[in-house]
C-alpha atoms as a PDB file:
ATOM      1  CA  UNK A   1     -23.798  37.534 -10.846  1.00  0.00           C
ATOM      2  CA  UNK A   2     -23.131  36.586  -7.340  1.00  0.00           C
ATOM      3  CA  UNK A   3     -26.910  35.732  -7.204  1.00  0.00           C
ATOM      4  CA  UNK A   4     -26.101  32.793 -10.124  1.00  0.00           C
ATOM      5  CA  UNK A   5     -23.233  32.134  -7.988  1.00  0.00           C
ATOM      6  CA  UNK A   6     -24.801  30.962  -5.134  1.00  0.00           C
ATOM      7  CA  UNK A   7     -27.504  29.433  -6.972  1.00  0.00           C
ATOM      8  CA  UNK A   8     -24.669  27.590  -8.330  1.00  0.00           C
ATOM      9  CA  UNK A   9     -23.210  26.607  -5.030  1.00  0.00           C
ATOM     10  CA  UNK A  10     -26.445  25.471  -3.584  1.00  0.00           C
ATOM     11  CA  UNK A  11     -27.248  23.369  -6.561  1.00  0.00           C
ATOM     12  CA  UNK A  12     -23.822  21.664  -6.042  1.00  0.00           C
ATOM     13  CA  UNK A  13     -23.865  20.990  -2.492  1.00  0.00           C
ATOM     14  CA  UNK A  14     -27.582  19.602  -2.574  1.00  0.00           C
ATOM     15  CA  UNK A  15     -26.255  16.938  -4.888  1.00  0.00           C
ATOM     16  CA  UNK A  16     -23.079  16.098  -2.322  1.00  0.00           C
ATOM     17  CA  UNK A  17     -25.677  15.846   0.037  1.00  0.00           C
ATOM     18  CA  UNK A  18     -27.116  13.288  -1.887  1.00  0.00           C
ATOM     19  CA  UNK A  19     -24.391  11.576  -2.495  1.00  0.00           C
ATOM     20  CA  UNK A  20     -23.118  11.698   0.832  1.00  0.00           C
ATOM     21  CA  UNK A  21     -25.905   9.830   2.041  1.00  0.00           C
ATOM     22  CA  UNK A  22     -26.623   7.400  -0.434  1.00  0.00           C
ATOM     23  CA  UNK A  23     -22.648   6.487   1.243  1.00  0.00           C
ATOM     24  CA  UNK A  24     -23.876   6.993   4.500  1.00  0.00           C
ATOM     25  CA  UNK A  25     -26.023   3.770   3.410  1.00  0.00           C
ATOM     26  CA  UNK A  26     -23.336   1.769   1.453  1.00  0.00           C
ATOM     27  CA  UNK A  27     -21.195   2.300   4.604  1.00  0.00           C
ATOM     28  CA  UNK A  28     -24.213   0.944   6.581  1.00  0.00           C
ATOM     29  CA  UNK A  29     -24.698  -2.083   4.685  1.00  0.00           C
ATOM     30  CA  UNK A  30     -21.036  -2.640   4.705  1.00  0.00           C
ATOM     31  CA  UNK A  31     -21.107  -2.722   7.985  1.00  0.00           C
ATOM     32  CA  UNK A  32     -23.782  -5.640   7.385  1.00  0.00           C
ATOM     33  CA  UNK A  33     -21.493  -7.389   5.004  1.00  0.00           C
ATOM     34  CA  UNK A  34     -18.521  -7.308   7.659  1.00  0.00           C
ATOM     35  CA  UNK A  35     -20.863  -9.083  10.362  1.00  0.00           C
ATOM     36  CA  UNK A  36     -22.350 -11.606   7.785  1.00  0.00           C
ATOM     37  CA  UNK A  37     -18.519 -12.643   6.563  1.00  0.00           C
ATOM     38  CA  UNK A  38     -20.620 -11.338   2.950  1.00  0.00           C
ATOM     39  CA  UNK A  39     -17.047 -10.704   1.362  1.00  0.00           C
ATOM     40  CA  UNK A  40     -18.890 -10.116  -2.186  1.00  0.00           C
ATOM     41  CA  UNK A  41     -21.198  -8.257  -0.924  1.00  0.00           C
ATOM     42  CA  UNK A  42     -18.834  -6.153   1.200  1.00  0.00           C
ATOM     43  CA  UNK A  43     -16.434  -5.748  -2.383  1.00  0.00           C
ATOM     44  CA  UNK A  44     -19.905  -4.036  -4.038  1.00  0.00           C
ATOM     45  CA  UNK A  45     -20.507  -1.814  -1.704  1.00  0.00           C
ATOM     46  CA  UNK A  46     -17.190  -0.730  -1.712  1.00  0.00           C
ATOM     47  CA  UNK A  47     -16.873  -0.153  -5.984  1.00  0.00           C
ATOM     48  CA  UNK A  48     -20.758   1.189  -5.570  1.00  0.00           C
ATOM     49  CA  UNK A  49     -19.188   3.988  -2.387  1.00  0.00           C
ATOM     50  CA  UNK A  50     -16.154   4.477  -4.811  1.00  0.00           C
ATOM     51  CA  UNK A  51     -18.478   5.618  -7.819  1.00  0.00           C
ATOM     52  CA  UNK A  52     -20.128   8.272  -5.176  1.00  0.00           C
ATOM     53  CA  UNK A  53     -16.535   9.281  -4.057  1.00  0.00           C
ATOM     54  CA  UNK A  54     -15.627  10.040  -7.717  1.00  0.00           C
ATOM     55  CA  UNK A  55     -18.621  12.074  -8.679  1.00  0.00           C
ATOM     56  CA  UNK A  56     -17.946  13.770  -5.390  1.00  0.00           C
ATOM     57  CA  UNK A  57     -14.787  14.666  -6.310  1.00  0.00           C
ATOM     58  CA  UNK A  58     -16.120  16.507  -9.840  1.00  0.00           C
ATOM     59  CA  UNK A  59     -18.588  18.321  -7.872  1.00  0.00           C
ATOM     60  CA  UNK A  60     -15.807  19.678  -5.158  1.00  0.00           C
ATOM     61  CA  UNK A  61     -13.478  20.433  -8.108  1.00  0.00           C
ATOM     62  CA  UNK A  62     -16.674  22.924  -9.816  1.00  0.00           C
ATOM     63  CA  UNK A  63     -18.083  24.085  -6.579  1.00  0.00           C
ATOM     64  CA  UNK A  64     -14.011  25.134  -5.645  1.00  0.00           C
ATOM     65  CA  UNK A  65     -14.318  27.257  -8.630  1.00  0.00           C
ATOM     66  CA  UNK A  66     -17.879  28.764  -8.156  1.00  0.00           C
ATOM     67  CA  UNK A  67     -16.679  29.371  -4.724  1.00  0.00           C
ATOM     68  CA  UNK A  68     -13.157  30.850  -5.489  1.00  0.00           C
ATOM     69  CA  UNK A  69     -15.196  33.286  -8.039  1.00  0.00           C
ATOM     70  CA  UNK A  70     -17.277  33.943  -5.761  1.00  0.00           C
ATOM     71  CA  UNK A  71     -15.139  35.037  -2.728  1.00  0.00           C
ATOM     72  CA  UNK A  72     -13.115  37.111  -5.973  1.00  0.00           C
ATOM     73  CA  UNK A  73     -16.380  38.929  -6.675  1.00  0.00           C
ATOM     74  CA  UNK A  74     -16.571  40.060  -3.436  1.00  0.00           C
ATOM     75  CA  UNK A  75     -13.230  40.696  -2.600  1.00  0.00           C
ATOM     76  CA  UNK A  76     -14.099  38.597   0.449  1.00  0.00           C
ATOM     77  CA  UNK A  77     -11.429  35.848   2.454  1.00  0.00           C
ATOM     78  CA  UNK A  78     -14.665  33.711   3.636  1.00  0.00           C
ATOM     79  CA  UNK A  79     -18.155  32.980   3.129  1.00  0.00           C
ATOM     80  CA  UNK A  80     -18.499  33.966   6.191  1.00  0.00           C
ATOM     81  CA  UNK A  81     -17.460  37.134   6.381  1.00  0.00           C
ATOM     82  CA  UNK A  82     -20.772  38.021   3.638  1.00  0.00           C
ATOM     83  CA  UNK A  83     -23.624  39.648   5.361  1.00  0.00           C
ATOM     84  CA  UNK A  84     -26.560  36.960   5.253  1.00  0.00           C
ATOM     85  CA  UNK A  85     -29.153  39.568   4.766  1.00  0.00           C
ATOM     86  CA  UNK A  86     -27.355  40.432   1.742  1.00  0.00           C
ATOM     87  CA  UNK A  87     -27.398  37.025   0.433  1.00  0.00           C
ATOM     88  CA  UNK A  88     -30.436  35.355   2.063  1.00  0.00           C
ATOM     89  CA  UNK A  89     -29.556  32.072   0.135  1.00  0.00           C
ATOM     90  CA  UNK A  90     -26.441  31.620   2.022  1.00  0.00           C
ATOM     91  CA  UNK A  91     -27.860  30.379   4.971  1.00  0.00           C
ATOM     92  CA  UNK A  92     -29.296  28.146   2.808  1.00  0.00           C
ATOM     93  CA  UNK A  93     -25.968  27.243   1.673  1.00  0.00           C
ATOM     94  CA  UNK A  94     -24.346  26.974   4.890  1.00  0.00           C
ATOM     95  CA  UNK A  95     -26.684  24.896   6.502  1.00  0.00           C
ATOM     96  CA  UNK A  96     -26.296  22.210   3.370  1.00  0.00           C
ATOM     97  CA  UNK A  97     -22.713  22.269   4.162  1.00  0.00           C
ATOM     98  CA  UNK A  98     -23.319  21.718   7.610  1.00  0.00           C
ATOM     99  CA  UNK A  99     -25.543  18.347   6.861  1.00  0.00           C
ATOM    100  CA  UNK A 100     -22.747  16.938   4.790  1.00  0.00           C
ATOM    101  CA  UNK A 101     -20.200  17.359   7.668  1.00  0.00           C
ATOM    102  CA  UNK A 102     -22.405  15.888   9.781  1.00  0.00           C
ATOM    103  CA  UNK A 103     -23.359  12.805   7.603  1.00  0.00           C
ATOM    104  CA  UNK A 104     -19.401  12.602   7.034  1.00  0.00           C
ATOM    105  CA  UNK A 105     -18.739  12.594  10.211  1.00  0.00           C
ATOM    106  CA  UNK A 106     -21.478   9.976  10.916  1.00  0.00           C
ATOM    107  CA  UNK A 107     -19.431   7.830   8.040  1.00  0.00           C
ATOM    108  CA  UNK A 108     -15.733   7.999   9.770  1.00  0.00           C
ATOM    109  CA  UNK A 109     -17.735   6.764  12.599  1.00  0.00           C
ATOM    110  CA  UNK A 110     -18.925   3.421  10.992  1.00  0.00           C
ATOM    111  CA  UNK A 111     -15.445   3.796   8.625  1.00  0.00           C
ATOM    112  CA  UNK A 112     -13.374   3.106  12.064  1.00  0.00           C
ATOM    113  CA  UNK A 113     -15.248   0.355  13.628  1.00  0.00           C
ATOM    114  CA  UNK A 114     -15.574  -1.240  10.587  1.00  0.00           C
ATOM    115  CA  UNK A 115     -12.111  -1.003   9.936  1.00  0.00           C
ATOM    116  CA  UNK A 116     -11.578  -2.497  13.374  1.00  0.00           C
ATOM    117  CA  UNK A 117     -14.139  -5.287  12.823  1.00  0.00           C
ATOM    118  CA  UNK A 118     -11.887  -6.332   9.754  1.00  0.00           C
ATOM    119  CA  UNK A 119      -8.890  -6.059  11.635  1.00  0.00           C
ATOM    120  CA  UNK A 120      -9.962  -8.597  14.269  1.00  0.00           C
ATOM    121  CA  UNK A 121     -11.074 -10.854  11.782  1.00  0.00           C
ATOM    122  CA  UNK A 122      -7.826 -10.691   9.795  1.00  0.00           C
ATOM    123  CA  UNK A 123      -6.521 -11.416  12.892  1.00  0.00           C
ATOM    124  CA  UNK A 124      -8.589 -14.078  13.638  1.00  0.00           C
ATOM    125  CA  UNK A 125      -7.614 -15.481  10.633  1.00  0.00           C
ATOM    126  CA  UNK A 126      -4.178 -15.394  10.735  1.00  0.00           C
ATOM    127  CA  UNK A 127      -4.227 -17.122  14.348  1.00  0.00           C
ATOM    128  CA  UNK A 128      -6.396 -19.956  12.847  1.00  0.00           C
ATOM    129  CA  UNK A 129      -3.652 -20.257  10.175  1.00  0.00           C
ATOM    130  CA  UNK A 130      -0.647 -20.296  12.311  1.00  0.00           C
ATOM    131  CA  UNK A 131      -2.548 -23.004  14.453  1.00  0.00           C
ATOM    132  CA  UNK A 132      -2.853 -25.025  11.341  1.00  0.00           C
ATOM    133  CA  UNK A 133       0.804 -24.547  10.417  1.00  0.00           C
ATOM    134  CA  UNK A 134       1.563 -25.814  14.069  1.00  0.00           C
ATOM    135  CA  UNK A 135      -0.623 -28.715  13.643  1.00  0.00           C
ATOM    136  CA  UNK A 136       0.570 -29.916  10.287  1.00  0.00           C
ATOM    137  CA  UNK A 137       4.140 -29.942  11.713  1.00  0.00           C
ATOM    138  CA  UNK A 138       2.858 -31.937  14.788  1.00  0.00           C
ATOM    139  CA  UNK A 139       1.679 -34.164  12.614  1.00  0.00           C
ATOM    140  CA  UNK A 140       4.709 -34.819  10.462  1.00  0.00           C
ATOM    141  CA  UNK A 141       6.565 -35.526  13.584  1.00  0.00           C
ATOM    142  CA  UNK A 142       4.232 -37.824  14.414  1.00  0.00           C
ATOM    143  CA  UNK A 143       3.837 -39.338  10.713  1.00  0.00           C
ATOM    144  CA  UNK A 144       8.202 -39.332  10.826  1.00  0.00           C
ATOM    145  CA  UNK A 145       8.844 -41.068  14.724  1.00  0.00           C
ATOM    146  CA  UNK A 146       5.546 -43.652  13.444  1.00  0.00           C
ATOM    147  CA  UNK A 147       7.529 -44.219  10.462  1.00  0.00           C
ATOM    148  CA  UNK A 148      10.891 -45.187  12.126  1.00  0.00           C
ATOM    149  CA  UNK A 149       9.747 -47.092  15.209  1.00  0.00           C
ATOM    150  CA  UNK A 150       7.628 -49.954  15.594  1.00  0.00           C
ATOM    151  CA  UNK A 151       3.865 -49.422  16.274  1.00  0.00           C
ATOM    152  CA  UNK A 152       4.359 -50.730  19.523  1.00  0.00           C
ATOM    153  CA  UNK A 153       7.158 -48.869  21.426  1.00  0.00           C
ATOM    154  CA  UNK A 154       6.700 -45.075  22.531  1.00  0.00           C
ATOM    155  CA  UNK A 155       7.218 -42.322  21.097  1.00  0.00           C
ATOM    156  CA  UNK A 156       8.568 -39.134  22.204  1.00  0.00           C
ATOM    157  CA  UNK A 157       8.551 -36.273  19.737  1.00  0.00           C
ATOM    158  CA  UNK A 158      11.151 -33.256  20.207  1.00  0.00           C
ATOM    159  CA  UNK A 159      11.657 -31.518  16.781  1.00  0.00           C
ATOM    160  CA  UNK A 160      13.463 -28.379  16.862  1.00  0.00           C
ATOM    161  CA  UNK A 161      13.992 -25.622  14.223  1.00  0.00           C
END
């Protein structure tokens, strides 16, 4: 029984591991998408990284299970805490695990300076806006005082909010 167990948990966490790198990849070309101003591309490798979250998610919520029955079985706290010569296939096991945390951690790596990269863009942005707010107003001062005095006296513009 425990045998099926771990065959179970093995199976489950070499198909994360899958998963976990095909959004090592998306997150990759996302970061591609961010430097190329790509926003479409950017918004399908976002749904395409969501779709591998979800499926993620199912696994976790089976292999939690497997797991839970597992450490029952046992009468165990931990993984750990299971002799390896026992259960050879552990190791197996734990060094699957160990990838994914790895490859996640890889991920919040690219997550945060992506997330930074957008960030100074938005920022960019809004700068380039508030610049053309600024400018439109110059320009109805301008457009107003032009309006009101003749074309060949000065003009001195002091508009206040």
């Amino acid at each position: 029984m425990s045998d099926d167990l771990i065959k179970g948990l093995i199976n489950l966490s070499e198909i994360k591991l899958s998963l976990v790198r095909e959004i090592l990849e998306i997150t990759k070309k996302q970061s591609e998408c961010i430097n190329g101003n790509d926003i479409k591309g950017l918004q399908e490798c976002i749904d395409m990284k969501q779709k591998r979250i979800d499926e993620i998610t199912k696994i976790d919520s089976v292999f939690i299970e497997k797991y839970e029955e597992f450490k029952a079985i046992n009468k165990i706290d931990s993984i750990e805490m299971i002799d390896i010569k026992k259960y050879p296939r552990l190791k197996h096991l734990k060094e699957t695990i160990n990838n994914i945390l790895l490859i996640l951690k890889e991920v919040q790596a690219i997550e945060t300076d992506n997330n930074k990269k957008i960030k100074n863009e938005f920022d960019s942005l809004k700068l380039k806006l508030k610049n053309i707010k600024q400018g439109k107003k110059m320009v109805k001062g301008y457009d107003n005082a032009y309006k009101i005095r003749n074309v060949n006296s000065s003009i001195f513009i002091n508009i206040k909010k």
